[in-house]
PDB file of N, CA and C in Angstrom:
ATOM      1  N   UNK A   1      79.943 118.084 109.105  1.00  0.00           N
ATOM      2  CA  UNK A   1      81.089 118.517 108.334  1.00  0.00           C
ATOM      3  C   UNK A   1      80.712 118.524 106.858  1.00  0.00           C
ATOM      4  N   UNK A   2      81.311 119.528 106.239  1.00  0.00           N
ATOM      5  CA  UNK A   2      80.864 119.713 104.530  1.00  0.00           C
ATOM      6  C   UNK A   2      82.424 119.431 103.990  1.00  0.00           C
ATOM      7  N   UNK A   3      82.246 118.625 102.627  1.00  0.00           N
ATOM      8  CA  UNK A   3      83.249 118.002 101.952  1.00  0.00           C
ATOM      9  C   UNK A   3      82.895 119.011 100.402  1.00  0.00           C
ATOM     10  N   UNK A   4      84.073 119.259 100.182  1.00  0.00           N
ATOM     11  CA  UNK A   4      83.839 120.333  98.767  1.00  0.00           C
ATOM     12  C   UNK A   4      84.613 119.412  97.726  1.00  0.00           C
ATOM     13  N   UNK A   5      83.735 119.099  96.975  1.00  0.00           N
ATOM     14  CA  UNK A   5      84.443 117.843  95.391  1.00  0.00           C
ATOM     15  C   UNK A   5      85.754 119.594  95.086  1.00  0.00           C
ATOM     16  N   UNK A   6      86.477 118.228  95.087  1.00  0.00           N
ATOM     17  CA  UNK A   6      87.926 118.722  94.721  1.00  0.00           C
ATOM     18  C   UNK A   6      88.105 119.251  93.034  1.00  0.00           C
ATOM     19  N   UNK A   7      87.008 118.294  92.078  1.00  0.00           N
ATOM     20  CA  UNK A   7      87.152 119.154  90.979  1.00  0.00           C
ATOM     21  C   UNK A   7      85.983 120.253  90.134  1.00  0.00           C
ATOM     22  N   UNK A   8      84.989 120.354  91.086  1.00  0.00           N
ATOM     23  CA  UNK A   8      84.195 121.442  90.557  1.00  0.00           C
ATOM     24  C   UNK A   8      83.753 122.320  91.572  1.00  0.00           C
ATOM     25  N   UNK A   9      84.189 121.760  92.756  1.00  0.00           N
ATOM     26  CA  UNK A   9      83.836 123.310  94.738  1.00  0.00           C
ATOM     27  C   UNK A   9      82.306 122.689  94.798  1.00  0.00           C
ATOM     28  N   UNK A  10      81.491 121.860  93.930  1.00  0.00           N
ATOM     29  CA  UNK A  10      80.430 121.496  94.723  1.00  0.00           C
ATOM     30  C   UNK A  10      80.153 120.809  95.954  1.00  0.00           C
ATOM     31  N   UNK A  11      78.879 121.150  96.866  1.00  0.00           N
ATOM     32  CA  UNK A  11      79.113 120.189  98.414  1.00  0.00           C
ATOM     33  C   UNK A  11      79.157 118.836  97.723  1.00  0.00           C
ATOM     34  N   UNK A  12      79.673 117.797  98.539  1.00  0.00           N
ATOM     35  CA  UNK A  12      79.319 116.828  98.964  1.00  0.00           C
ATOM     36  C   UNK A  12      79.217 116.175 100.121  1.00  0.00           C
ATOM     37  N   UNK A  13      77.824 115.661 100.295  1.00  0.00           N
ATOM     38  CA  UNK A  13      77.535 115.150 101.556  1.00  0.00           C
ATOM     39  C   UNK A  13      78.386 114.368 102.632  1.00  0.00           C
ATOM     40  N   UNK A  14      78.721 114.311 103.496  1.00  0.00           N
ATOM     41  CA  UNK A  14      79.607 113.630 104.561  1.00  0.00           C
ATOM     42  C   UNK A  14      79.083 112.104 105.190  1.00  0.00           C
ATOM     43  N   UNK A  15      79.367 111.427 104.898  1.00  0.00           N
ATOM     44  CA  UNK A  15      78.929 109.854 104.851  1.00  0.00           C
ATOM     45  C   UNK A  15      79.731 109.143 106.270  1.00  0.00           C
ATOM     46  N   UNK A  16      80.737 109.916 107.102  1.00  0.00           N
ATOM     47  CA  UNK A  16      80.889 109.616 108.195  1.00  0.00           C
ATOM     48  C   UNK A  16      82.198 109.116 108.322  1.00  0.00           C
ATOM     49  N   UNK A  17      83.558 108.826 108.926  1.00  0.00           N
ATOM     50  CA  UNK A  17      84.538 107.801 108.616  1.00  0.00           C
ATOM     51  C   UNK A  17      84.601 106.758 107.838  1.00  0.00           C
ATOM     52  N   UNK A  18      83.993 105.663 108.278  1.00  0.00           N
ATOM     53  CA  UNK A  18      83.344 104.550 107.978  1.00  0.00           C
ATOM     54  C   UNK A  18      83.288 104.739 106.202  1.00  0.00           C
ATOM     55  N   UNK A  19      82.965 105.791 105.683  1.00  0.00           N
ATOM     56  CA  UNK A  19      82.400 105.646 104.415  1.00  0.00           C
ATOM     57  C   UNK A  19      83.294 106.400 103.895  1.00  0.00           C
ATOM     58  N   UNK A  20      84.167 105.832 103.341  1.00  0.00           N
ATOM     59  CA  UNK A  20      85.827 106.430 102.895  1.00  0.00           C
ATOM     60  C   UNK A  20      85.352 106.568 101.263  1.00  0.00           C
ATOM     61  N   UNK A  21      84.300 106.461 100.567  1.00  0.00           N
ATOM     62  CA  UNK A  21      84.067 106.394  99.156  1.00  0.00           C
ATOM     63  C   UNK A  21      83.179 107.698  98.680  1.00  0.00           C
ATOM     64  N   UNK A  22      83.376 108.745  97.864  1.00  0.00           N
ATOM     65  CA  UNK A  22      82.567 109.723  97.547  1.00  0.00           C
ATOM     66  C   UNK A  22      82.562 109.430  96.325  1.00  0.00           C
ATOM     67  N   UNK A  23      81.076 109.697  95.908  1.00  0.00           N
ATOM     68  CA  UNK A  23      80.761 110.672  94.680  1.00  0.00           C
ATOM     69  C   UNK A  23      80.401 111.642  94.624  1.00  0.00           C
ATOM     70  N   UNK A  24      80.435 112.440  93.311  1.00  0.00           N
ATOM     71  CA  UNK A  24      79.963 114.218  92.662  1.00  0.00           C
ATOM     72  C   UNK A  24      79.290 114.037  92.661  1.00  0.00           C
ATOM     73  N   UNK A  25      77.724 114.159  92.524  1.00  0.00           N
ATOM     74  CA  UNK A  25      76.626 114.153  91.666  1.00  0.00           C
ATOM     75  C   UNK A  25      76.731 115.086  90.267  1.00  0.00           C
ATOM     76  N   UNK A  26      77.652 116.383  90.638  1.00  0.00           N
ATOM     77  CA  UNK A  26      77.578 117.784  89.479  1.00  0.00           C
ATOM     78  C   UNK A  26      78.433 116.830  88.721  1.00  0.00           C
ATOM     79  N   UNK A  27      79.738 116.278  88.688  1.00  0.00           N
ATOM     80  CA  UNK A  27      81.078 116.566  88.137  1.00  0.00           C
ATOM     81  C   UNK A  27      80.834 114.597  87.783  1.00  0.00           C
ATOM     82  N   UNK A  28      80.361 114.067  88.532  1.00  0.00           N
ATOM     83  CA  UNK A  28      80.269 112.659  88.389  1.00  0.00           C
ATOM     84  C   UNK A  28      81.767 112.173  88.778  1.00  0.00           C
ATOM     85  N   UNK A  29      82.262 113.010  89.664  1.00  0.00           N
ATOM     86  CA  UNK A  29      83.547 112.642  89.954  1.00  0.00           C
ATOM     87  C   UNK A  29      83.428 111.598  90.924  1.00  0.00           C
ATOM     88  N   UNK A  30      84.819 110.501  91.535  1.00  0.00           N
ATOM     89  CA  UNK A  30      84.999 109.798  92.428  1.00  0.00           C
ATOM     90  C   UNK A  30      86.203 110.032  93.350  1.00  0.00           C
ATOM     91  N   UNK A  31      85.595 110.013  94.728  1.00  0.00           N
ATOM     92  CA  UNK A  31      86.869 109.952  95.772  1.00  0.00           C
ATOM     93  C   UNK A  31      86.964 109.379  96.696  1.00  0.00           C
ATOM     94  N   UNK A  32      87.872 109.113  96.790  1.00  0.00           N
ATOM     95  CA  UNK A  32      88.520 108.490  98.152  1.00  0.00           C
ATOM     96  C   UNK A  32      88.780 109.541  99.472  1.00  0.00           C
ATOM     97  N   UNK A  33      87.852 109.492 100.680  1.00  0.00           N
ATOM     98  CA  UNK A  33      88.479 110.478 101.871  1.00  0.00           C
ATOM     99  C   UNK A  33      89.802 109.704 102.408  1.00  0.00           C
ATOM    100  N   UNK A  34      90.423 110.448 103.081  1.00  0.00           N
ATOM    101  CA  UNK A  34      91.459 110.449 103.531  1.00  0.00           C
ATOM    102  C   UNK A  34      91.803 111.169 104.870  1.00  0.00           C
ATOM    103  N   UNK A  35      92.212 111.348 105.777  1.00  0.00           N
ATOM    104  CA  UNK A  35      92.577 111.826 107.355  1.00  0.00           C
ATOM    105  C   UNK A  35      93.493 112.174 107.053  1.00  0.00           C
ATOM    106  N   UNK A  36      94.107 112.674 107.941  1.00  0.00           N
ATOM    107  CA  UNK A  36      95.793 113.741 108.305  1.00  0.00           C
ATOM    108  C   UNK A  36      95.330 113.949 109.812  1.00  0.00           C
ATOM    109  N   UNK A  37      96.662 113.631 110.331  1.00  0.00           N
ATOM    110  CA  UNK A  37      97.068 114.016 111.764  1.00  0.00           C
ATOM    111  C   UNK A  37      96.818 115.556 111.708  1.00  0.00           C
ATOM    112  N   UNK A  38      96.558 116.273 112.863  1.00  0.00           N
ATOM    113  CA  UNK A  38      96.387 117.929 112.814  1.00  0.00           C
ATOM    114  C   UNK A  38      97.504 117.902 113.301  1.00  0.00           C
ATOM    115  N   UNK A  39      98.491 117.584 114.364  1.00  0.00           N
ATOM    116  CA  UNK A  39     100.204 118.027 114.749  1.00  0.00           C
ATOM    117  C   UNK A  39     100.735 117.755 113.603  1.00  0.00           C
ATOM    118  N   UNK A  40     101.083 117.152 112.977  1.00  0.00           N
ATOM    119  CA  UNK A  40     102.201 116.113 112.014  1.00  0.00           C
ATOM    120  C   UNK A  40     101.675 115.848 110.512  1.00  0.00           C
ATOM    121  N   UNK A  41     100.053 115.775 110.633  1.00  0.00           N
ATOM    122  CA  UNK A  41     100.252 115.848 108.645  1.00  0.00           C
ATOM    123  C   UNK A  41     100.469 114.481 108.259  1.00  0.00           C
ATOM    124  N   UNK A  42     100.625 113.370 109.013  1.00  0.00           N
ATOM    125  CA  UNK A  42     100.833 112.599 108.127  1.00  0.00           C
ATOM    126  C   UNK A  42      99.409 111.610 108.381  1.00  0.00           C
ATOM    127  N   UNK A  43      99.154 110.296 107.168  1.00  0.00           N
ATOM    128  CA  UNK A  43      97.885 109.732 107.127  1.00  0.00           C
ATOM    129  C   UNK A  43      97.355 108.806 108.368  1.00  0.00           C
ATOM    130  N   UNK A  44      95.837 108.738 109.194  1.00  0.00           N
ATOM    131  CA  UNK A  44      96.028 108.571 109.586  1.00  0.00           C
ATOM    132  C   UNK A  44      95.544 106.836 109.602  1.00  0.00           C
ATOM    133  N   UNK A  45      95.337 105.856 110.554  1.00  0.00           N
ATOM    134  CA  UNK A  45      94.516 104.812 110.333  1.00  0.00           C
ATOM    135  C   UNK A  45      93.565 104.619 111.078  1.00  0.00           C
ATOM    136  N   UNK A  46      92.712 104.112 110.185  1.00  0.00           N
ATOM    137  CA  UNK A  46      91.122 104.025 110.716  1.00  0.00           C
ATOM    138  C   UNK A  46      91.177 102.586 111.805  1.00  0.00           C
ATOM    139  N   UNK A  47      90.857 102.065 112.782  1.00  0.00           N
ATOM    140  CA  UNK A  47      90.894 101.161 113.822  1.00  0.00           C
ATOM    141  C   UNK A  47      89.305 101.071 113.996  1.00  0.00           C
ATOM    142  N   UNK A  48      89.034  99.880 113.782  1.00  0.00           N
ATOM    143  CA  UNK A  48      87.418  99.382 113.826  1.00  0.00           C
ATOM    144  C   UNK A  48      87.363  98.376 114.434  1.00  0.00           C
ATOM    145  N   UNK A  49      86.339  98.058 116.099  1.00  0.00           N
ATOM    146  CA  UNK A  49      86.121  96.948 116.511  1.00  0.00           C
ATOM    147  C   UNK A  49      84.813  96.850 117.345  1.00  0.00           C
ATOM    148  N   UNK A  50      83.943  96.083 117.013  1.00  0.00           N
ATOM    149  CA  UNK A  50      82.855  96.181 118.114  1.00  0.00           C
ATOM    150  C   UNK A  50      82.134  97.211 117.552  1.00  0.00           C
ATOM    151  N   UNK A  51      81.798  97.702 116.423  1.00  0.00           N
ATOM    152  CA  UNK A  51      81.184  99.149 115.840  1.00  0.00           C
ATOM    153  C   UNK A  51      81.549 100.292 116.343  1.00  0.00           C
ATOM    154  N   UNK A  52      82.488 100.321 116.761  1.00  0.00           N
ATOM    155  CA  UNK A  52      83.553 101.285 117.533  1.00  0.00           C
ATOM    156  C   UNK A  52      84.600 102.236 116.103  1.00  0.00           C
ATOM    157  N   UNK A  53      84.620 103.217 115.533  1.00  0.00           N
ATOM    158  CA  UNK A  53      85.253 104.053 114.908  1.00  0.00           C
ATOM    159  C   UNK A  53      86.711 104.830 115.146  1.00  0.00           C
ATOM    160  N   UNK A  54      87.999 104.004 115.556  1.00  0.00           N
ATOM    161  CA  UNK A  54      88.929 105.416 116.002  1.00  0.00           C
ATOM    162  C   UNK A  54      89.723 105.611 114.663  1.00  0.00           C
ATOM    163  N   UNK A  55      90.632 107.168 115.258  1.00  0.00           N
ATOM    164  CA  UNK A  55      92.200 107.069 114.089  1.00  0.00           C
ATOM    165  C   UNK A  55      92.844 106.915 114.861  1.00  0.00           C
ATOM    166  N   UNK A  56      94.348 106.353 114.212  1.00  0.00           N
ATOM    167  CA  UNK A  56      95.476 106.142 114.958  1.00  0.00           C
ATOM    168  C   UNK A  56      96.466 106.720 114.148  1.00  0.00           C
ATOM    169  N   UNK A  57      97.212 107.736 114.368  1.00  0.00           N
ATOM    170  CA  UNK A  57      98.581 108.168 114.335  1.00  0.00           C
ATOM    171  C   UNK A  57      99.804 107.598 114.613  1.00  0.00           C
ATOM    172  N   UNK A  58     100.204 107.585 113.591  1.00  0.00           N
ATOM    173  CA  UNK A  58     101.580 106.083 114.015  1.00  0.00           C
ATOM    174  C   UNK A  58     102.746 107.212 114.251  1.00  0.00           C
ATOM    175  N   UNK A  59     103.133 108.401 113.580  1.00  0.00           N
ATOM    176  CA  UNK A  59     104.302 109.108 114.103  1.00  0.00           C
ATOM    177  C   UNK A  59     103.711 109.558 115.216  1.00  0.00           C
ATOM    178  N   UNK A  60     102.832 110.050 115.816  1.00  0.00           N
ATOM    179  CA  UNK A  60     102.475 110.657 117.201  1.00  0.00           C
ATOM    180  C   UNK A  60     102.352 109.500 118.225  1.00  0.00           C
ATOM    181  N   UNK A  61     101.943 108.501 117.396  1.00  0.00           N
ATOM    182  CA  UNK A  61     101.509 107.221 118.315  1.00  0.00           C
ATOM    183  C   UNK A  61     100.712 107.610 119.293  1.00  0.00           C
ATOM    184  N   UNK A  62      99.641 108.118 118.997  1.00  0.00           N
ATOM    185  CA  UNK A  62      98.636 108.178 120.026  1.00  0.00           C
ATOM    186  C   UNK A  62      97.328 108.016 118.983  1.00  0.00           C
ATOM    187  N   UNK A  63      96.054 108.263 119.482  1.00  0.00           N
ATOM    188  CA  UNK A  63      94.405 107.703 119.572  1.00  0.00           C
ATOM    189  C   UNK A  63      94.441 109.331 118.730  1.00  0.00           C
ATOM    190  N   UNK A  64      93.332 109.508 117.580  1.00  0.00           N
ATOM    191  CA  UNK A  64      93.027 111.175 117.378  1.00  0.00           C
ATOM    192  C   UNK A  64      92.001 111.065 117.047  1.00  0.00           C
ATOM    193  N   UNK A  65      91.474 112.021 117.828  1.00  0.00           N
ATOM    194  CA  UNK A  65      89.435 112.865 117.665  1.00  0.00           C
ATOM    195  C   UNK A  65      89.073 112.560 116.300  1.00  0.00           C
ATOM    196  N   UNK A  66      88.521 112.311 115.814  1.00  0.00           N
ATOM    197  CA  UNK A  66      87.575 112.493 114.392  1.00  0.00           C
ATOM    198  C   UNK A  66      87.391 113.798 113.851  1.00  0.00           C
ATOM    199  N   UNK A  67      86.978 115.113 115.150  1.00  0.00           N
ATOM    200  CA  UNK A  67      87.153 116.002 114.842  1.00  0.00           C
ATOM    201  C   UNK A  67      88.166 117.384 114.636  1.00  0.00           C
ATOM    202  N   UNK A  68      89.681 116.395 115.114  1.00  0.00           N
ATOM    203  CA  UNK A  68      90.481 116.882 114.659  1.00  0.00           C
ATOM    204  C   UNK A  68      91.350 116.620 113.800  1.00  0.00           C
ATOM    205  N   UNK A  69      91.009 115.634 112.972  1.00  0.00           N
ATOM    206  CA  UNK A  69      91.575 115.346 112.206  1.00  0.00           C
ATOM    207  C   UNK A  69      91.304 116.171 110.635  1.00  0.00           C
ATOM    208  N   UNK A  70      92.346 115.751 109.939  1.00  0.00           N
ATOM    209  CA  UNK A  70      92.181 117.069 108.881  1.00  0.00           C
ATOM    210  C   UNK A  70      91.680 116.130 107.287  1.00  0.00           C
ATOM    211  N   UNK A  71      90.315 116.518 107.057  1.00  0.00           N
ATOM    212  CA  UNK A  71      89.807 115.414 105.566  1.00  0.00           C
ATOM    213  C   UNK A  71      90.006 116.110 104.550  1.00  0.00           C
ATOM    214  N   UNK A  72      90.411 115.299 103.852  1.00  0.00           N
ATOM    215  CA  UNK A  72      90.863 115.380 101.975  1.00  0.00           C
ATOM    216  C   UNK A  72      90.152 114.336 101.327  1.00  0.00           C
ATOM    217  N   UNK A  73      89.689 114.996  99.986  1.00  0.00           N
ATOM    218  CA  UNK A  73      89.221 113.733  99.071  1.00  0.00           C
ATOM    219  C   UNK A  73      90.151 113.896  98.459  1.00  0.00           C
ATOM    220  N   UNK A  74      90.812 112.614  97.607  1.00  0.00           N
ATOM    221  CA  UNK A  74      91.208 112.409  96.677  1.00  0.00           C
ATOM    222  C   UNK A  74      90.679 111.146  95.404  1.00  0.00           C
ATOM    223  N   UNK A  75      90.947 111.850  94.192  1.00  0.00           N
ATOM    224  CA  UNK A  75      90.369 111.477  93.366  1.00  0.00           C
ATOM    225  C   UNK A  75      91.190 110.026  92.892  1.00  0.00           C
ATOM    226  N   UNK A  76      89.957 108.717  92.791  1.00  0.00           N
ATOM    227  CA  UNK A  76      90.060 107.123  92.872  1.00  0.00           C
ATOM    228  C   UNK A  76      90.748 107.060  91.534  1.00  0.00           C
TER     229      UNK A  76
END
């Protein structure tokens, strides 16, 4: 997956769930990723146990793919 810095469209590299912290290299910007439910839009939570990675959707209340979930950086 490719992450586009929110304030100059340069890539930035994808560091995985787990690594919720970006930097720019161009812009020297900082962000925070973020999830979204793909039905509902709203944020989702990261659930970690055993080196195990899920999201959890609290209005859907169910388990959601990694790859359907929808990423945003936002700036720290």
């Amino acid at each position: 997956m490719e992450l586009t810095c929110p304030k100059c469209q340069n890539e930035i590299e994808y560091g995985g769930i787990q690594k919720q912290n970006y930097h720019c290299d161009a812009c020297a910007g900082d962000f925070k990723l973020h999830a979204a439910c793909d039905k509902c839009g709203d944020k989702l939570e990261l659930l970690q146990a055993c080196g195990a990675a899920n999201l959890w959707c609290n209005s859907c209340n169910e388990l959601k793919s990694k790859s359907t979930a929808i990423y945003t950086l936002q700036p720290l």
